[in-house]
C-alpha atoms as a PDB file:
ATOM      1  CA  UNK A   1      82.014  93.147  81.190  1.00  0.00           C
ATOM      2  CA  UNK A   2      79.609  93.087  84.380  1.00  0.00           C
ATOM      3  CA  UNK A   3      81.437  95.941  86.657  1.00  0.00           C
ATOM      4  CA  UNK A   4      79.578  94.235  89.254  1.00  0.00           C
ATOM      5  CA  UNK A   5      81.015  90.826  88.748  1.00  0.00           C
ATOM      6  CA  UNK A   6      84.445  92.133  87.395  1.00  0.00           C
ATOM      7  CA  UNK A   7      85.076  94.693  90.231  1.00  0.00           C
ATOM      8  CA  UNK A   8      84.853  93.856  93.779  1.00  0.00           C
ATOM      9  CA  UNK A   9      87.193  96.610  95.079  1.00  0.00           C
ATOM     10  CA  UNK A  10      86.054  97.590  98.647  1.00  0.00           C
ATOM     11  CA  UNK A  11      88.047 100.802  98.751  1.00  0.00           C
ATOM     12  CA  UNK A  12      89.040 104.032  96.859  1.00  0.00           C
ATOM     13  CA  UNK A  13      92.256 103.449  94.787  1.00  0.00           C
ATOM     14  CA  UNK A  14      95.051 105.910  93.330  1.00  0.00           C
ATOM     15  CA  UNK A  15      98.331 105.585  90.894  1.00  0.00           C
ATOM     16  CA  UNK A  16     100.734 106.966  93.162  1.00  0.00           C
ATOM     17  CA  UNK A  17     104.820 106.130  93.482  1.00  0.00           C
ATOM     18  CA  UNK A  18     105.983 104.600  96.764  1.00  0.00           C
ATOM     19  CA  UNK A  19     109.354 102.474  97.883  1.00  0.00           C
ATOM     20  CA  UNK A  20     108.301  99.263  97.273  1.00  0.00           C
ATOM     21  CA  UNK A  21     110.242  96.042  98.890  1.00  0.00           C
ATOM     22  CA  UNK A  22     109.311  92.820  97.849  1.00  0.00           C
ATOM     23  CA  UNK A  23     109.738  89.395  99.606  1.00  0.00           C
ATOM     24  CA  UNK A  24     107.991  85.384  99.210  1.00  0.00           C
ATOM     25  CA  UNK A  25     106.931  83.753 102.039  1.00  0.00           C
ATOM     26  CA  UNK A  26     108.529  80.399 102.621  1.00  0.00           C
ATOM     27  CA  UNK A  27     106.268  77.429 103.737  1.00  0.00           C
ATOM     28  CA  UNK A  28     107.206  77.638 107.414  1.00  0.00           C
ATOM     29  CA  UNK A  29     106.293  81.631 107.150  1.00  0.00           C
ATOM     30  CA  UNK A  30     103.257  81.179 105.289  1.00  0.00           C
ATOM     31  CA  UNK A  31     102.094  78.590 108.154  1.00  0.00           C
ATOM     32  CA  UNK A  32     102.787  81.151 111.044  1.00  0.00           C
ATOM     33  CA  UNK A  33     102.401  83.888 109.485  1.00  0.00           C
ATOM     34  CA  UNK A  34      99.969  85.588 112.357  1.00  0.00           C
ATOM     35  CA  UNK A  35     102.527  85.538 114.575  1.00  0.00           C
ATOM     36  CA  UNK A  36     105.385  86.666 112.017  1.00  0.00           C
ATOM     37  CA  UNK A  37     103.153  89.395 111.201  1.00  0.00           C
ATOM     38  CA  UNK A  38     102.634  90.423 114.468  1.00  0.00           C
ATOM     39  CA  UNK A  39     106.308  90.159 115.972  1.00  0.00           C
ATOM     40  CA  UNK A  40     107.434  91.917 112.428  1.00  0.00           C
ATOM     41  CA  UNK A  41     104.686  94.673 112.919  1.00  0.00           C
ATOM     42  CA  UNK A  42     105.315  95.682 116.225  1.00  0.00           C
ATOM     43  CA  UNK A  43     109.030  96.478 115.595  1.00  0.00           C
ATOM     44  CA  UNK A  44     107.910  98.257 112.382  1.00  0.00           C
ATOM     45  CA  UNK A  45     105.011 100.663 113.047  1.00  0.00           C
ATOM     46  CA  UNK A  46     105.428 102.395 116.305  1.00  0.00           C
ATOM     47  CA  UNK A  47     105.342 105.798 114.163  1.00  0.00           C
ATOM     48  CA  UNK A  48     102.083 104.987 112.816  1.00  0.00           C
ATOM     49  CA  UNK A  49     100.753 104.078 116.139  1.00  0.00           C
ATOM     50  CA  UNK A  50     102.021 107.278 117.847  1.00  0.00           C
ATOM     51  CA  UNK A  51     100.253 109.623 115.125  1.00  0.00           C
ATOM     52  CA  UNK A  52      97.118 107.797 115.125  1.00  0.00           C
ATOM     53  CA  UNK A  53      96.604 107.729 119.430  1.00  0.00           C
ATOM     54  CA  UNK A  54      98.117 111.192 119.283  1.00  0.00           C
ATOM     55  CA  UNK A  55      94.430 112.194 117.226  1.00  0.00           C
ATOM     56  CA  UNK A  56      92.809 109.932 119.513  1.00  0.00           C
ATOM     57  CA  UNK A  57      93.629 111.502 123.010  1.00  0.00           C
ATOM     58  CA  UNK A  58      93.635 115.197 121.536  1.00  0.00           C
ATOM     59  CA  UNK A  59      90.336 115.923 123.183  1.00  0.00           C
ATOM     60  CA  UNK A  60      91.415 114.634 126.408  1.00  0.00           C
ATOM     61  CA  UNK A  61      94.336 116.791 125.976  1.00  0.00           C
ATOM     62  CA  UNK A  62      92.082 120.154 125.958  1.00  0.00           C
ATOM     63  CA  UNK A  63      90.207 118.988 128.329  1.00  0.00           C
ATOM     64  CA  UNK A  64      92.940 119.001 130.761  1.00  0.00           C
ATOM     65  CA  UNK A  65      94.360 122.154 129.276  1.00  0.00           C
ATOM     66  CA  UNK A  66      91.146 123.778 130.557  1.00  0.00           C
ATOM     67  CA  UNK A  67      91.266 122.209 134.207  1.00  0.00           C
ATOM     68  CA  UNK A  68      95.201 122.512 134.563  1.00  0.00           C
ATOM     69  CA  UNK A  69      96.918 124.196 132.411  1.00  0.00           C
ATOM     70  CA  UNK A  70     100.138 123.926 133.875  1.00  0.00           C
ATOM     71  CA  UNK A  71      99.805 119.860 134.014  1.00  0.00           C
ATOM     72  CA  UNK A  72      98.689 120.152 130.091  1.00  0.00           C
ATOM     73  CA  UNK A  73     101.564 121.718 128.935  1.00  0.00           C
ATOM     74  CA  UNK A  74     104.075 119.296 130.764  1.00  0.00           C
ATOM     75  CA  UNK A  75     101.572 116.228 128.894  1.00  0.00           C
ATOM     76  CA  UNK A  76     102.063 118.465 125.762  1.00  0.00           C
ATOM     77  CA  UNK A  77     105.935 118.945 126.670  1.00  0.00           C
ATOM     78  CA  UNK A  78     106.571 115.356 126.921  1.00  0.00           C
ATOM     79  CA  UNK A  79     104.069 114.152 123.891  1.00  0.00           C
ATOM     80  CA  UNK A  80     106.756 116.784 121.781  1.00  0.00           C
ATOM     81  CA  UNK A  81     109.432 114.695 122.855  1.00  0.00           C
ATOM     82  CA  UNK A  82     108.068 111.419 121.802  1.00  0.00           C
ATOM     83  CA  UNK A  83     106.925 112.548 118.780  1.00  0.00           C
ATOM     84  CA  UNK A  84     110.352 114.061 117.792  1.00  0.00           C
ATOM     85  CA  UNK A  85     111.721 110.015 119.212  1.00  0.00           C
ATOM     86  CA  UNK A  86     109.092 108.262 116.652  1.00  0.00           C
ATOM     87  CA  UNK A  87     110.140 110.869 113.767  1.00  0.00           C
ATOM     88  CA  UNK A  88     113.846 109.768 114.493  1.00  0.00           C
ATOM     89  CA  UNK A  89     112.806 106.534 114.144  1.00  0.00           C
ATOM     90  CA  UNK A  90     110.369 106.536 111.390  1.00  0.00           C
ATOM     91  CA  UNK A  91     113.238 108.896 109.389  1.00  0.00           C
ATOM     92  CA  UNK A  92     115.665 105.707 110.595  1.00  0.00           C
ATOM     93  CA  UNK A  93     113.497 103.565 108.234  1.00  0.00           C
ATOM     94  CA  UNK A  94     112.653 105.777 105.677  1.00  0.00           C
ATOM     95  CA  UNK A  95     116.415 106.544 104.984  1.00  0.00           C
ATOM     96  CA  UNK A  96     116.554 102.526 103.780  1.00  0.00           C
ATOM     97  CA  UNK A  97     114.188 103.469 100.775  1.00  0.00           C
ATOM     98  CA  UNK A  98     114.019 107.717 100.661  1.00  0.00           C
ATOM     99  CA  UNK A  99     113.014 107.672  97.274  1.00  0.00           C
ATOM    100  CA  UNK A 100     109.985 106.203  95.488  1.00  0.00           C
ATOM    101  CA  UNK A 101     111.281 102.617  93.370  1.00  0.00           C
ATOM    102  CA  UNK A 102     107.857 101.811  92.140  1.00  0.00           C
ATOM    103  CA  UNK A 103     104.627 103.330  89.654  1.00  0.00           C
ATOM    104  CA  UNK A 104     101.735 101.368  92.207  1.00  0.00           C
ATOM    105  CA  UNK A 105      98.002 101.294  92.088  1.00  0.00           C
ATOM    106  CA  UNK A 106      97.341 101.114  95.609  1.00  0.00           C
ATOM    107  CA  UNK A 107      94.433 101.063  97.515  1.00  0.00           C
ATOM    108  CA  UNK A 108      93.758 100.131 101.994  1.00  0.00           C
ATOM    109  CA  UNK A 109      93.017  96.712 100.599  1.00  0.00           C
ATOM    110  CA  UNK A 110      95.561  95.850  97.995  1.00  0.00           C
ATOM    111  CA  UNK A 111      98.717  96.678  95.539  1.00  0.00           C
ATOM    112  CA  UNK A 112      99.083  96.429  91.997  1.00  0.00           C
ATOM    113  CA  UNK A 113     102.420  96.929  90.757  1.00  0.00           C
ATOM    114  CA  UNK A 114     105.495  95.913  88.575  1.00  0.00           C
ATOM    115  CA  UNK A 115     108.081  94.078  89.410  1.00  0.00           C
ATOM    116  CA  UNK A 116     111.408  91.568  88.124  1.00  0.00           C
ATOM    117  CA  UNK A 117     110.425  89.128  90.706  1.00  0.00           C
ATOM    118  CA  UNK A 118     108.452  86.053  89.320  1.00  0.00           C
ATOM    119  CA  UNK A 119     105.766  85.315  91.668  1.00  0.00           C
ATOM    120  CA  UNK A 120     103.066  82.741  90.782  1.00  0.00           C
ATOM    121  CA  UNK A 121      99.075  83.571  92.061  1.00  0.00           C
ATOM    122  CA  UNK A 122      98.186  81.979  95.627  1.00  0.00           C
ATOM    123  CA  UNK A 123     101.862  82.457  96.912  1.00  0.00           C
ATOM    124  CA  UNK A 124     101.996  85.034 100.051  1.00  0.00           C
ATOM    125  CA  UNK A 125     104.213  87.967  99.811  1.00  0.00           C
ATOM    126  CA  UNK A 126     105.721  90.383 102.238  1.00  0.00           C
ATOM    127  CA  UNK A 127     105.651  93.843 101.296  1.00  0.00           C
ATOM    128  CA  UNK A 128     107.275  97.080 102.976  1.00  0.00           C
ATOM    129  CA  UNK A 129     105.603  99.978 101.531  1.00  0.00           C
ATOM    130  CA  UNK A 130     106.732 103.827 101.740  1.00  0.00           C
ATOM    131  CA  UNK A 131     104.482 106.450 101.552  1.00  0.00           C
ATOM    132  CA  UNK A 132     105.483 109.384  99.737  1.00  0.00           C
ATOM    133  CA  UNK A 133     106.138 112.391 101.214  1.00  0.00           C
ATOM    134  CA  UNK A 134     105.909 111.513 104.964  1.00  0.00           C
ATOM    135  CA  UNK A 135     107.971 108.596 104.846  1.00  0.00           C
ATOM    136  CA  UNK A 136     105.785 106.542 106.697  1.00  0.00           C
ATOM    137  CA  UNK A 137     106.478 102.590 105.872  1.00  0.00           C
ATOM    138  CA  UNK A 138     103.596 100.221 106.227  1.00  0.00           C
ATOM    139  CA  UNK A 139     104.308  96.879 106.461  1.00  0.00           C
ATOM    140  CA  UNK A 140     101.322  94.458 105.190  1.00  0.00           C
ATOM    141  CA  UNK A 141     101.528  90.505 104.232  1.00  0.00           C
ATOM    142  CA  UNK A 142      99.423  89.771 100.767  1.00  0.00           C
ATOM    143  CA  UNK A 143      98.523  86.907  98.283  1.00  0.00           C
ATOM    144  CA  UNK A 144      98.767  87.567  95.085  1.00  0.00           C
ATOM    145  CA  UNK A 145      95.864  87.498  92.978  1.00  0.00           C
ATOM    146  CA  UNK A 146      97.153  88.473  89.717  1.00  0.00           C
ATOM    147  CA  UNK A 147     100.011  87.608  87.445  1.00  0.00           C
ATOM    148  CA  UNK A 148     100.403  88.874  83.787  1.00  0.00           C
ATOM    149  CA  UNK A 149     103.631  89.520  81.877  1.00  0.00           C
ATOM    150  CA  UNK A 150     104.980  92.473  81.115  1.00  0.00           C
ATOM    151  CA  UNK A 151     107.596  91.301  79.128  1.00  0.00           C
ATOM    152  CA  UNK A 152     110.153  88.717  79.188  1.00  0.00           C
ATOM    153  CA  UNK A 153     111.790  89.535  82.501  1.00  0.00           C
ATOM    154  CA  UNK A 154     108.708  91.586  83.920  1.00  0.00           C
ATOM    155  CA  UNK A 155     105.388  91.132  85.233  1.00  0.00           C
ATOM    156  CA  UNK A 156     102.658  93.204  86.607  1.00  0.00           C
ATOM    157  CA  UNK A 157     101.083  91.676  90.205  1.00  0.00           C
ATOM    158  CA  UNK A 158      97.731  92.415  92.072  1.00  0.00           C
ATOM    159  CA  UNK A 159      98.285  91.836  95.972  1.00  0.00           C
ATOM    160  CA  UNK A 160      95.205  91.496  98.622  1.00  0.00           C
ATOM    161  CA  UNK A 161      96.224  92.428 101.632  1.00  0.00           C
ATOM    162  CA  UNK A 162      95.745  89.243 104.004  1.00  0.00           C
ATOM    163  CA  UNK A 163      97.606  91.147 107.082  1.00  0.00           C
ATOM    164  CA  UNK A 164      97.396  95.035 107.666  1.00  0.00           C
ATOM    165  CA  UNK A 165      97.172  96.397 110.957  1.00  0.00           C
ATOM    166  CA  UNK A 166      94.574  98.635 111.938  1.00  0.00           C
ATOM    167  CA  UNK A 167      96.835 102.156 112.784  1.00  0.00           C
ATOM    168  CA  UNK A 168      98.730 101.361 109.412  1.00  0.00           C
ATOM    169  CA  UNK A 169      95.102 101.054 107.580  1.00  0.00           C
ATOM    170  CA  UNK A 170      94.008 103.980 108.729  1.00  0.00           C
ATOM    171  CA  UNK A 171      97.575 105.389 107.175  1.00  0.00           C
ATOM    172  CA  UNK A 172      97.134 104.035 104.198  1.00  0.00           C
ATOM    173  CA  UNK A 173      93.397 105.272 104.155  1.00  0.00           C
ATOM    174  CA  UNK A 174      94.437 109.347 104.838  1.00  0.00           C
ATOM    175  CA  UNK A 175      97.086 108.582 102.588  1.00  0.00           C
ATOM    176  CA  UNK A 176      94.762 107.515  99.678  1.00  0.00           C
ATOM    177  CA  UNK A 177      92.217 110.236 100.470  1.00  0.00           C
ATOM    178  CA  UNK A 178      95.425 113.074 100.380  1.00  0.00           C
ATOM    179  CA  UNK A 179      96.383 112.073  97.030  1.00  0.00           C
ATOM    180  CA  UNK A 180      92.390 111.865  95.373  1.00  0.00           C
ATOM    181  CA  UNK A 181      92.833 115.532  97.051  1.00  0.00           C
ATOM    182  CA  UNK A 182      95.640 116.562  94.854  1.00  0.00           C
ATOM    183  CA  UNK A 183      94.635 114.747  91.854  1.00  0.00           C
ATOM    184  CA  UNK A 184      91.392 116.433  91.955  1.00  0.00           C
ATOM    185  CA  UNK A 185      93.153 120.426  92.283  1.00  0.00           C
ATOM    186  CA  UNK A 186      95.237 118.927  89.938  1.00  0.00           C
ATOM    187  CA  UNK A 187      91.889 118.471  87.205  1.00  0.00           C
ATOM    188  CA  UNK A 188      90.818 121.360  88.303  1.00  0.00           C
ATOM    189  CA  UNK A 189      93.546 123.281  87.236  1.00  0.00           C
END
């Protein structure tokens, strides 16, 4: 086996359990499925999308803390609220799957997992994926690229992501890197 023939992985991958929901694209979804993506997505991720331009405006943040104080802790006042809104709501969605239903090898580029749904390679899946402990559901549109039997009711998949969005990436990314974090203190151990 030529690893590099046989392995064109692009990013870091880690066995980890997540809440898994899986659902085939009809023809008339797999056609638009931009635009399903995208009106799916933006109803989906607004957790994700808080955390990440949270990060992004921090230094702006202590800028203005040194200028104004009093004008940074009313930002920082109101950015507490929203937060506490998008953890409502990301807890909202978490609640539908709060415990992990799948053994996954996942990566910020693809899935491979088991499941009792026959699929067939090509077809284009929607998957809802929650990340364990934060709760944090990524939603991502995949074909899959692999299809072997388990056994006679079972089969194992591998999914490439064909739609993630960017914030949820970047997720999925620190999510990946946390858990080759605590698999390593786990070795070391």
């Amino acid at each position: 086996m030529n690893p590099s023939v046989d392995n064109k992985r692009s990013y870091f991958r880690v066995n980890d359990s997540v809440a898994l929901v899986v659902r085939l694209l009809d023809d008339d979804e797999r056609a638009q499925a931009n635009t399903l993506f995208e009106e799916k997505r933006r109803d989906f991720s607004i957790v994700n999308e808080f955390l990440l331009a949270r990060e992004k405006y921090l230094p702006k943040l202590i800028r203005i803390r040194r200028r104004d104080p009093d004008i940074a802790e009313y930002i920082s006042y109101l950015e507490d609220k929203i937060q506490k809104l998008a953890a409502a709501m990301g807890r909202e969605q978490a609640l539908k799957k709060a415990v992990p239903t799948h053994h996954v090898n996942l990566s910020a580029s693809g899935i491979r997992f088991v499941s009792d749904v026959p699929l067939d390679i090509g077809e284009k899946v929607e998957l809802t994926i929650t990340l364990f402990p934060s709760g944090v559901p990524i939603l991502v549109f995949g074909d899959v690229i692999r299809a072997d039997e388990v056994s006679a009711r079972s089969w194992s998949y591998a999914v490439r992501f064909s739609h993630i969005h960017d914030d949820d990436m970047e997720v999925l990314i620190k999510h990946i890197h946390a858990r080759q974090l605590e698999e390593l203190r786990v070795k070391a151990i």
